[in-house]
PDB file of N, CA and C in Angstrom:
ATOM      1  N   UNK A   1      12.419  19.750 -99.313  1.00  0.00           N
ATOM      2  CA  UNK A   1      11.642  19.681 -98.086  1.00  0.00           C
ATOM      3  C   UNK A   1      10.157  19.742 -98.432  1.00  0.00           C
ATOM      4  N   UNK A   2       9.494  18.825 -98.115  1.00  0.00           N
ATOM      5  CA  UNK A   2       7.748  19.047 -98.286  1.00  0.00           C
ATOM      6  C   UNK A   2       6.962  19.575 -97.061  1.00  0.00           C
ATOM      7  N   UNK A   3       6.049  19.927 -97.410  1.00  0.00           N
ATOM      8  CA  UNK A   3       4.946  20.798 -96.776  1.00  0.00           C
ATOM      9  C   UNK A   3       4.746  19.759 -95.406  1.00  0.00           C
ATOM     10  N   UNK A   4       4.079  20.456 -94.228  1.00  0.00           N
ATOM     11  CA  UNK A   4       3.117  19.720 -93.448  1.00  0.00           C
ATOM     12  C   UNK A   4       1.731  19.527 -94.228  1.00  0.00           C
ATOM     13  N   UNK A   5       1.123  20.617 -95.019  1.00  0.00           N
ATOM     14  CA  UNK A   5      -0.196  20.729 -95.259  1.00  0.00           C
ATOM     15  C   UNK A   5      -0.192  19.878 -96.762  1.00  0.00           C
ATOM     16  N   UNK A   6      -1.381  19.072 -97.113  1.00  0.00           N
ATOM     17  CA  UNK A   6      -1.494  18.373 -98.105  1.00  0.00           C
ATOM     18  C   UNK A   6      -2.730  17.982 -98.661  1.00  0.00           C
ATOM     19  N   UNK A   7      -3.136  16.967 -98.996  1.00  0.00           N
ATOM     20  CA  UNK A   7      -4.770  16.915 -99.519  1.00  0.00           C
ATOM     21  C   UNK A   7      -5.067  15.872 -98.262  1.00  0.00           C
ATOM     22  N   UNK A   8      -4.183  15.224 -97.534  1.00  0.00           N
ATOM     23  CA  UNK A   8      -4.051  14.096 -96.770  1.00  0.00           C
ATOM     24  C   UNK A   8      -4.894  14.933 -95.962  1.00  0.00           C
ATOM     25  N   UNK A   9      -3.620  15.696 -95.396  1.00  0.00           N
ATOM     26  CA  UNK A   9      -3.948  16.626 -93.776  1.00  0.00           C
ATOM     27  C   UNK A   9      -5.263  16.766 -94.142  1.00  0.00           C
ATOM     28  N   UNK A  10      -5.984  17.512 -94.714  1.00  0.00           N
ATOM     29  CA  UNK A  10      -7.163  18.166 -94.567  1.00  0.00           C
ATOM     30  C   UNK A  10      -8.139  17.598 -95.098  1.00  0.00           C
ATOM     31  N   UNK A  11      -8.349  16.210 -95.755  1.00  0.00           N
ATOM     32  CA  UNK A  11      -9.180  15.399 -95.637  1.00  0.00           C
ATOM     33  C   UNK A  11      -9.095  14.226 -94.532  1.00  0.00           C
ATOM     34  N   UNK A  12      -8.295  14.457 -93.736  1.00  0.00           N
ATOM     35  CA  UNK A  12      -8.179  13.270 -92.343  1.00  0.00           C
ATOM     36  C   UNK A  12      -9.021  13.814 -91.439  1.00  0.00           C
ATOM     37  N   UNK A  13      -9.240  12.354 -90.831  1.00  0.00           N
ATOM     38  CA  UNK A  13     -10.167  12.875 -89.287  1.00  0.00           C
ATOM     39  C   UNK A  13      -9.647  13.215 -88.358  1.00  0.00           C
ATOM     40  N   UNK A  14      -8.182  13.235 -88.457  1.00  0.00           N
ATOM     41  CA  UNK A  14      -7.395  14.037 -87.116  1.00  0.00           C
ATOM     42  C   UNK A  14      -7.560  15.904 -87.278  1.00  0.00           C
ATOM     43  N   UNK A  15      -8.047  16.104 -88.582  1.00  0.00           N
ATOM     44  CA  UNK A  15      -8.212  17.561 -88.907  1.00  0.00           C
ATOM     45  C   UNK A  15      -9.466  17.808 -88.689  1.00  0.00           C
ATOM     46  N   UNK A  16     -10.442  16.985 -88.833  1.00  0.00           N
ATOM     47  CA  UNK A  16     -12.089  17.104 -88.510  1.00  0.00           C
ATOM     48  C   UNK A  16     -12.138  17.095 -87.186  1.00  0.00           C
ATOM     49  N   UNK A  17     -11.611  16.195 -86.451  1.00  0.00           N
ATOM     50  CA  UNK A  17     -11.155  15.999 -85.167  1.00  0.00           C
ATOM     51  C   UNK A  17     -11.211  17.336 -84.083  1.00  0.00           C
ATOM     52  N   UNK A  18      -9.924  17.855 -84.666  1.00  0.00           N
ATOM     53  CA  UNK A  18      -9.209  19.057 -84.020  1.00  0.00           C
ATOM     54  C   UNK A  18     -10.073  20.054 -83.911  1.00  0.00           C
ATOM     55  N   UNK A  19     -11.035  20.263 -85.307  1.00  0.00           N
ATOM     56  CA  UNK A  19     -11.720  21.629 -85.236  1.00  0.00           C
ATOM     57  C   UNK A  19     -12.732  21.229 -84.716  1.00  0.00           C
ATOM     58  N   UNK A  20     -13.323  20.019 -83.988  1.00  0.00           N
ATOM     59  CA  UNK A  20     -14.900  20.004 -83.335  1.00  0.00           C
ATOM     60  C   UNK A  20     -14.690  20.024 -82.169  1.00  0.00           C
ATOM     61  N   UNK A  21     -13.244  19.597 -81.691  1.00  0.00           N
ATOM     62  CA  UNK A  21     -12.408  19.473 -80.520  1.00  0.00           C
ATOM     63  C   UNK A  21     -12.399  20.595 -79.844  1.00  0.00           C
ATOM     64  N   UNK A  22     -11.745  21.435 -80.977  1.00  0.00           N
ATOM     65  CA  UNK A  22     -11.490  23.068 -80.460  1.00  0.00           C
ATOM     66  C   UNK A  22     -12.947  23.808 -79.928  1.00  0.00           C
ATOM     67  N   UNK A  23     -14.015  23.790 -81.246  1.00  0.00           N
ATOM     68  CA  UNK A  23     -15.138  24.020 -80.723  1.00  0.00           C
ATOM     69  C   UNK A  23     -16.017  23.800 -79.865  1.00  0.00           C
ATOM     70  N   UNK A  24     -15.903  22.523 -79.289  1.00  0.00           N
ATOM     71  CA  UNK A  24     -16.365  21.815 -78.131  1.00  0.00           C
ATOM     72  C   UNK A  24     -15.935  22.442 -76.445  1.00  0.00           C
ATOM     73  N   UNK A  25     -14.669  22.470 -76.858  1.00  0.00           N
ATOM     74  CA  UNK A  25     -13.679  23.331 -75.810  1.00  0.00           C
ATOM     75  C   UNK A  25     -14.355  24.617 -76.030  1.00  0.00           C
ATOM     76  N   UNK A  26     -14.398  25.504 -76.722  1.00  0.00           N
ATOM     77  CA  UNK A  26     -15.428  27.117 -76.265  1.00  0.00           C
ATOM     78  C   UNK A  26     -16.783  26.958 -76.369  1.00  0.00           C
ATOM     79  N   UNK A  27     -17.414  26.273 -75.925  1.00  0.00           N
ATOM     80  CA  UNK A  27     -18.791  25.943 -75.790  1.00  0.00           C
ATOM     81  C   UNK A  27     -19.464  25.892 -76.659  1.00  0.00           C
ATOM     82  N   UNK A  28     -19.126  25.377 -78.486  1.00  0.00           N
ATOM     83  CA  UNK A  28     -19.601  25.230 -79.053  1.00  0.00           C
ATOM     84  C   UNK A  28     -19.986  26.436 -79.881  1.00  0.00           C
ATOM     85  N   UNK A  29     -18.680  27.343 -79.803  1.00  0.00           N
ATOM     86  CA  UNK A  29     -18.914  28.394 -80.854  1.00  0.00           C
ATOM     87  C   UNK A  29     -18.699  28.633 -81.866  1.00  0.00           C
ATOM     88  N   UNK A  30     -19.253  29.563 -82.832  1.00  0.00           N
ATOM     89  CA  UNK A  30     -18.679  29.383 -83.846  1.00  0.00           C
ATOM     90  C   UNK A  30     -17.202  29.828 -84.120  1.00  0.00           C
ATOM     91  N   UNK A  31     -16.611  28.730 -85.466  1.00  0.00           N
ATOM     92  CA  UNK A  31     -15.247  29.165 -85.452  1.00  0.00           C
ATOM     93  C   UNK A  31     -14.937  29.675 -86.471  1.00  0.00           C
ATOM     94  N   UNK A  32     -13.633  30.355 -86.424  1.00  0.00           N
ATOM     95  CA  UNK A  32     -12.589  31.198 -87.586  1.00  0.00           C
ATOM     96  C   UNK A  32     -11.586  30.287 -88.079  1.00  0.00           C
ATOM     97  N   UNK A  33     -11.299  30.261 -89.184  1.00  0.00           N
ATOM     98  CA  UNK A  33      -9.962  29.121 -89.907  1.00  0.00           C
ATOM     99  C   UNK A  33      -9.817  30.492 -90.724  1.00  0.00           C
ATOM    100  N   UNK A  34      -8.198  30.773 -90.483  1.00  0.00           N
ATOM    101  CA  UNK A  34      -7.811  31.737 -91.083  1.00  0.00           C
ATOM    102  C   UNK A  34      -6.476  31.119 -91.796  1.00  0.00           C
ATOM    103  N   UNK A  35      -6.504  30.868 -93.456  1.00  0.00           N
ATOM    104  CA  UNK A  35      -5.355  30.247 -93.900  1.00  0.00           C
ATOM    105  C   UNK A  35      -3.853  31.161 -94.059  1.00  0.00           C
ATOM    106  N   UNK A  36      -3.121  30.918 -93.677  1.00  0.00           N
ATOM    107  CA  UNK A  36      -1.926  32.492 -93.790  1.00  0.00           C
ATOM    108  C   UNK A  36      -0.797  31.974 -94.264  1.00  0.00           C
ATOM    109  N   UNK A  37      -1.023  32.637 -95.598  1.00  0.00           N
ATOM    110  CA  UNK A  37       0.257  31.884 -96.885  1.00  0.00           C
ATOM    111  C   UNK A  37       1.720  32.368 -96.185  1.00  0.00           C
ATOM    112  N   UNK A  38       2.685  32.206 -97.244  1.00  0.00           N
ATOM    113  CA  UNK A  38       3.807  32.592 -96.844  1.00  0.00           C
ATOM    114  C   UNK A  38       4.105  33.969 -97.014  1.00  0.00           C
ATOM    115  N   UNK A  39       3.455  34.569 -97.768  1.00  0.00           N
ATOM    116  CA  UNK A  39       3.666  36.290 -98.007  1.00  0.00           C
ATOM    117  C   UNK A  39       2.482  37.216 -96.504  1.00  0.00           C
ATOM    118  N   UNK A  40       2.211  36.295 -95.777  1.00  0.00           N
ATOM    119  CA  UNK A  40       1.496  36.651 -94.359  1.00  0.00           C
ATOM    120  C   UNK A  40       0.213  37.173 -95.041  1.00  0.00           C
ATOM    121  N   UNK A  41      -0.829  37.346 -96.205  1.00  0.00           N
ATOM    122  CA  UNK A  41      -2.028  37.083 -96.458  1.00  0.00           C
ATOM    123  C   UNK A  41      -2.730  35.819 -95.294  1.00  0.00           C
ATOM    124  N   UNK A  42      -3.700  36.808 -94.830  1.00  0.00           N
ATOM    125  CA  UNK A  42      -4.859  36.186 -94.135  1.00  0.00           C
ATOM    126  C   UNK A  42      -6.094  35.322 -94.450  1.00  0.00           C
ATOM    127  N   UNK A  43      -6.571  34.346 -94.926  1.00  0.00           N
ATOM    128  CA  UNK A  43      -7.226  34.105 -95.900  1.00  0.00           C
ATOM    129  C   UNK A  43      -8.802  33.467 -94.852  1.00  0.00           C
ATOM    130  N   UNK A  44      -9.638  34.696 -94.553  1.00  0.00           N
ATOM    131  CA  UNK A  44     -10.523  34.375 -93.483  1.00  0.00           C
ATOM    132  C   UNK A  44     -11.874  33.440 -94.108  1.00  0.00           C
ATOM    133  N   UNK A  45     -11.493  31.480 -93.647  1.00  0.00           N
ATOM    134  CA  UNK A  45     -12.176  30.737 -95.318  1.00  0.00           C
ATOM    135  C   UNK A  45     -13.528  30.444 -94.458  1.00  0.00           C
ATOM    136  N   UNK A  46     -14.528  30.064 -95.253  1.00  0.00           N
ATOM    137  CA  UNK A  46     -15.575  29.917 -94.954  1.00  0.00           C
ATOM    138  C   UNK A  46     -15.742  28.364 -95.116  1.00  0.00           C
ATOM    139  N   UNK A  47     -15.424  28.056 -96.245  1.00  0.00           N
ATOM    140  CA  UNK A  47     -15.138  26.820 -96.699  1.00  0.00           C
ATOM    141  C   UNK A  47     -13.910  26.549 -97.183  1.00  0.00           C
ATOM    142  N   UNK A  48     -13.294  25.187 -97.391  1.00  0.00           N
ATOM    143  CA  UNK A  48     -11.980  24.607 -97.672  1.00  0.00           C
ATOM    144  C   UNK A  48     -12.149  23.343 -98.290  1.00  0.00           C
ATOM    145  N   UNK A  49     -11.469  23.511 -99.501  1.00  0.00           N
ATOM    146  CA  UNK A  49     -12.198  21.444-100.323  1.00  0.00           C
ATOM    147  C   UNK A  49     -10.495  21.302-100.206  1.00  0.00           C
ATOM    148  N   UNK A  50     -10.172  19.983-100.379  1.00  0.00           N
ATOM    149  CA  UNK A  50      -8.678  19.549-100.610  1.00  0.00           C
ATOM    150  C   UNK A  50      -9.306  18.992-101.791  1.00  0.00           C
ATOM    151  N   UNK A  51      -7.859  19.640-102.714  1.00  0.00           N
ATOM    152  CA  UNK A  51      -8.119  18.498-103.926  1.00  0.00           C
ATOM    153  C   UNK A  51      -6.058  18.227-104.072  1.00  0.00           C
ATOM    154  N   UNK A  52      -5.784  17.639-105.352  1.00  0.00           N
ATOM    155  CA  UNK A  52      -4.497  17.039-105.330  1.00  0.00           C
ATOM    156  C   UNK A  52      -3.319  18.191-104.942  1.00  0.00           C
ATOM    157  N   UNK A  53      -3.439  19.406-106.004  1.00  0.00           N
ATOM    158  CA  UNK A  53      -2.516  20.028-105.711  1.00  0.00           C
ATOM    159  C   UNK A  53      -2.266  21.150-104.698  1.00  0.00           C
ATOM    160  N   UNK A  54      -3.651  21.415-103.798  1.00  0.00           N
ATOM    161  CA  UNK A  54      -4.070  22.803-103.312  1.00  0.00           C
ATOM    162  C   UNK A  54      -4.970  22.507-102.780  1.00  0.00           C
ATOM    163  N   UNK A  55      -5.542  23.640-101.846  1.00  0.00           N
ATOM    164  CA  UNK A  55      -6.744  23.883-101.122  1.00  0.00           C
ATOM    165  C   UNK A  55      -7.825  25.133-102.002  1.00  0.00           C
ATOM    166  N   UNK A  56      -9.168  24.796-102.202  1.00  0.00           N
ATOM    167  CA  UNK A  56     -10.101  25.424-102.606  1.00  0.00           C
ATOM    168  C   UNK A  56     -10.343  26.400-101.359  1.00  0.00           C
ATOM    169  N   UNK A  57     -10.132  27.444-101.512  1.00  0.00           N
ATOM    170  CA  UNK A  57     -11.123  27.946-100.319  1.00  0.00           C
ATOM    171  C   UNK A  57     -11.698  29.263-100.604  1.00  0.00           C
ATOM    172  N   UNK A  58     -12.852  29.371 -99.917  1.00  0.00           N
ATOM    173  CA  UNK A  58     -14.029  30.287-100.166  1.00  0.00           C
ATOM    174  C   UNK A  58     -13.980  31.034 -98.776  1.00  0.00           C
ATOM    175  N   UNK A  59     -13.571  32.308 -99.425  1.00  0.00           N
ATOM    176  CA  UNK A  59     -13.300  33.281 -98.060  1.00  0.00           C
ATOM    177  C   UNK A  59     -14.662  33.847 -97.773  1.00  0.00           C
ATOM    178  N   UNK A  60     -14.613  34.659 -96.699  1.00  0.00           N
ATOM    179  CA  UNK A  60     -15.194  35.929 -96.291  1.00  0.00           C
ATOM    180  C   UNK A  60     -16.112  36.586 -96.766  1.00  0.00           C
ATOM    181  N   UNK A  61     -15.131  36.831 -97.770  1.00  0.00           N
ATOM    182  CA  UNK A  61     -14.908  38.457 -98.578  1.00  0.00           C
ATOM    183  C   UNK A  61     -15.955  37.737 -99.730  1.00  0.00           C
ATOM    184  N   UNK A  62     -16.323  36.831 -99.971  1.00  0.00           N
ATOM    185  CA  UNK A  62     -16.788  36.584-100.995  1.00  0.00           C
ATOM    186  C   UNK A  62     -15.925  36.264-101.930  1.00  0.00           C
ATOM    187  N   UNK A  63     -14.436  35.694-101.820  1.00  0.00           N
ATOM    188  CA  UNK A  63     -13.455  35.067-102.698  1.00  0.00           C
ATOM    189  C   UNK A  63     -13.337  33.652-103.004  1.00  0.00           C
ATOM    190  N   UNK A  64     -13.313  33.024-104.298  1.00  0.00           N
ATOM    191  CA  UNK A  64     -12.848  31.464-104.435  1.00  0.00           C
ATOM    192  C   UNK A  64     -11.520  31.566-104.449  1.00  0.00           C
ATOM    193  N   UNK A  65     -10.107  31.177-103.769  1.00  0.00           N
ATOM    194  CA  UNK A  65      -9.418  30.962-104.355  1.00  0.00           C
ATOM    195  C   UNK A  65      -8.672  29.658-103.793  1.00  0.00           C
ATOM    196  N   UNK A  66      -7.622  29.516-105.187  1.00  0.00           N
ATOM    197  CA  UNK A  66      -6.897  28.177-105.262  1.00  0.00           C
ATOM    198  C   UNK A  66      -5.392  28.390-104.606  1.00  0.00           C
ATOM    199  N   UNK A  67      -4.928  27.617-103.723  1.00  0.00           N
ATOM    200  CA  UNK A  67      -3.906  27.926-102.900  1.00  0.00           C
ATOM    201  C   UNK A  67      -2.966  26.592-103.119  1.00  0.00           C
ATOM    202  N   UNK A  68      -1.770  26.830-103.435  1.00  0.00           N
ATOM    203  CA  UNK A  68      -0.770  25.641-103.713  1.00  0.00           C
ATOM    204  C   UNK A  68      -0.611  25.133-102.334  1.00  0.00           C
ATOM    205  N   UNK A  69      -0.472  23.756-101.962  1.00  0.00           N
ATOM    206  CA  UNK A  69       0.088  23.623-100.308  1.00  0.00           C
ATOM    207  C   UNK A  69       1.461  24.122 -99.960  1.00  0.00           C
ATOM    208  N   UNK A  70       2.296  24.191-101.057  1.00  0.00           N
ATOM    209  CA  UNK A  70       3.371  24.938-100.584  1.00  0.00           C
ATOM    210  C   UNK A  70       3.588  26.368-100.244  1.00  0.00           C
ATOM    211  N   UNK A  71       2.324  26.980-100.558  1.00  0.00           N
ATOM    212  CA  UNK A  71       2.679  28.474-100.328  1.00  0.00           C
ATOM    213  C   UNK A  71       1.393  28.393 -98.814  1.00  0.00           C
ATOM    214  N   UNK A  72       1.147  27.328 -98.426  1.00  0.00           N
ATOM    215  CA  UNK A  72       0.289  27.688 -96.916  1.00  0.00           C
ATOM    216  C   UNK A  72       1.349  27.711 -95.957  1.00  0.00           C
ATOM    217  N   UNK A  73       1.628  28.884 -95.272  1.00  0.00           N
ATOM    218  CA  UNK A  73       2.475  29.035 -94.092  1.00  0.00           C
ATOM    219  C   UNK A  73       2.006  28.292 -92.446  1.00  0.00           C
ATOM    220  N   UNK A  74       0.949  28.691 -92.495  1.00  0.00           N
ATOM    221  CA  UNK A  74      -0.053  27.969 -91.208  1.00  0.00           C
ATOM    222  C   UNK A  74      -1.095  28.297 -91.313  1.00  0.00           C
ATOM    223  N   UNK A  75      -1.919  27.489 -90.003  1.00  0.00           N
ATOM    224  CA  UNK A  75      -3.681  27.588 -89.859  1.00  0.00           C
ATOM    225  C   UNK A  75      -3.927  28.274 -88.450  1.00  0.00           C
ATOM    226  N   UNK A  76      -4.903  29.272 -88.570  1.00  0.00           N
ATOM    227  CA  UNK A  76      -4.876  29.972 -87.139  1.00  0.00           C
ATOM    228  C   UNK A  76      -6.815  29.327 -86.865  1.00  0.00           C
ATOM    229  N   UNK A  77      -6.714  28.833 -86.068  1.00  0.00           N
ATOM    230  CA  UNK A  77      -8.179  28.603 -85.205  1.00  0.00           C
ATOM    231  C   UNK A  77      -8.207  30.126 -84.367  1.00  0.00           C
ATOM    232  N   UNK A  78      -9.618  30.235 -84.715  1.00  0.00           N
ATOM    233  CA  UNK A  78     -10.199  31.269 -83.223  1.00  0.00           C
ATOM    234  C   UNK A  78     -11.719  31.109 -83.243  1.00  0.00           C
ATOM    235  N   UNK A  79     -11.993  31.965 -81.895  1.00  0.00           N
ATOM    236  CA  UNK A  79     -13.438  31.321 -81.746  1.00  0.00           C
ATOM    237  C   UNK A  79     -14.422  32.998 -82.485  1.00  0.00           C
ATOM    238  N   UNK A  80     -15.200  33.175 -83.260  1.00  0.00           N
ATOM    239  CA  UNK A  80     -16.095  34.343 -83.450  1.00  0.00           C
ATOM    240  C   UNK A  80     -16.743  35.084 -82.306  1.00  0.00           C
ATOM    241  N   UNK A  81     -16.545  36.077 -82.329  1.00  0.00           N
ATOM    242  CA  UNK A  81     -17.200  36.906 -81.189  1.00  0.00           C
ATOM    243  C   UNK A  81     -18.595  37.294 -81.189  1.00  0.00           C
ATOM    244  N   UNK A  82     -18.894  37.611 -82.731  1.00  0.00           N
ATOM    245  CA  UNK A  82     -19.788  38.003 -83.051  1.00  0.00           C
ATOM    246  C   UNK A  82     -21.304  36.542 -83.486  1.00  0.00           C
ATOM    247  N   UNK A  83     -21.641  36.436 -83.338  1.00  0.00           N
ATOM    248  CA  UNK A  83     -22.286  35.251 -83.313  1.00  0.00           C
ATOM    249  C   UNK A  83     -23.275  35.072 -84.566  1.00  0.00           C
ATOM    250  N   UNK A  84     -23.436  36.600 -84.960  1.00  0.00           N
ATOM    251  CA  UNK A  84     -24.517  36.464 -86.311  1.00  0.00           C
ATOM    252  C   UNK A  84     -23.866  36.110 -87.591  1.00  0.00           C
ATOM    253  N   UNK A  85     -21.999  36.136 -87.202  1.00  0.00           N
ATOM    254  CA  UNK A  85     -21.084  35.471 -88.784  1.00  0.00           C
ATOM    255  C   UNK A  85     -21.772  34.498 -88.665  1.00  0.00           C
ATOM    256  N   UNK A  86     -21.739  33.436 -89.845  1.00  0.00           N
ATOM    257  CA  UNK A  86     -21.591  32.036 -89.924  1.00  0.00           C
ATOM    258  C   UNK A  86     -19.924  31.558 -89.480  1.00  0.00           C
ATOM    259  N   UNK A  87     -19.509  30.525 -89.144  1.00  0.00           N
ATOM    260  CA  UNK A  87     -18.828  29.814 -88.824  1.00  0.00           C
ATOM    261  C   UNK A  87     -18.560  29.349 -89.924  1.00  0.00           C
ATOM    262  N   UNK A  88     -16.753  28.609 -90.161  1.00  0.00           N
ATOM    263  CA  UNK A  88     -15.947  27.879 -90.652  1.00  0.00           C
ATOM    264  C   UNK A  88     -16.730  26.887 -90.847  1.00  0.00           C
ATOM    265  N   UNK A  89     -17.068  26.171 -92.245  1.00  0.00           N
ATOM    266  CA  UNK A  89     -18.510  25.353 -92.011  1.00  0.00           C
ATOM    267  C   UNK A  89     -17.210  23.799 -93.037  1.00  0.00           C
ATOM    268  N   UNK A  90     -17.185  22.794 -92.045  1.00  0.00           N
ATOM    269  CA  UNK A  90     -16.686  21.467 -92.121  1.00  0.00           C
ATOM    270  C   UNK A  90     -17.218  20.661 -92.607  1.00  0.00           C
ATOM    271  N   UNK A  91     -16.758  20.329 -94.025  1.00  0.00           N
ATOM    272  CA  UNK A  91     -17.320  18.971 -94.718  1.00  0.00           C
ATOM    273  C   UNK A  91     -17.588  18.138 -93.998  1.00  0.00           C
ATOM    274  N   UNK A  92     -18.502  17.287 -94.178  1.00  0.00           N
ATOM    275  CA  UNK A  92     -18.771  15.898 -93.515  1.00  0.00           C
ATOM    276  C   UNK A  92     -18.736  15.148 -94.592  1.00  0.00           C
ATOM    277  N   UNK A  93     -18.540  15.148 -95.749  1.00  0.00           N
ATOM    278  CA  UNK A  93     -18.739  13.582 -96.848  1.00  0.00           C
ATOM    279  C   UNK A  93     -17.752  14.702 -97.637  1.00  0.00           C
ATOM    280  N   UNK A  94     -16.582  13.376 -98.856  1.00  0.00           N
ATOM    281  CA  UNK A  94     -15.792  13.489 -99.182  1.00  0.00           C
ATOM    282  C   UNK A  94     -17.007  14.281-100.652  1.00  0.00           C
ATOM    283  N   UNK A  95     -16.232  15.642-101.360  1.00  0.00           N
ATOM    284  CA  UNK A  95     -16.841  15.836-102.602  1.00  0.00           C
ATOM    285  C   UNK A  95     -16.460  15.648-103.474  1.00  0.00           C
TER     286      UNK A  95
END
């Protein structure tokens, strides 16, 4: 059985899409992408690169890490309450 999540998903514009979509819908706030593997780790990313086998992502906390797509369980959107975080910040050009 293969993953939903892939290098596809998260370099498509139906995924760029969704999250300006979402943000647009709360008036343009900033947002949370919280990656949550299969062992229920929260992974609160700041940034996210797709490359072949995994997702790069740069948490929070001040973490790089490398995530297989098979161990991503799901993606939680939310909107920040606090307004002085930075926001989930979305590539615009492929790196």
């Amino acid at each position: 059985m293969s993953g939903v999540f892939d290098a596809t998903f998260f370099s498509s514009r139906d995924f760029a899409d969704a999250v300006r979509q979402f943000s647009r819908e709360n008036e343009d706030m900033n947002v949370r992408l919280e990656v949550v593997t299969l062992d229920g780790e929260r992974l609160d990313t700041v940034r996210l690169r797709a490359v072949e086998d995994g997702a790069r992502l740069s948490t929070r906390d001040g973490r790089l890490v490398f995530l297989p797509y098979p161990h991503i369980a799901h993606i939680d959107f939310s909107v920040l309450q606090d307004h002085r975080i930075p926001g989930f910040l979305l590539s615009t050009s492929s790196e």
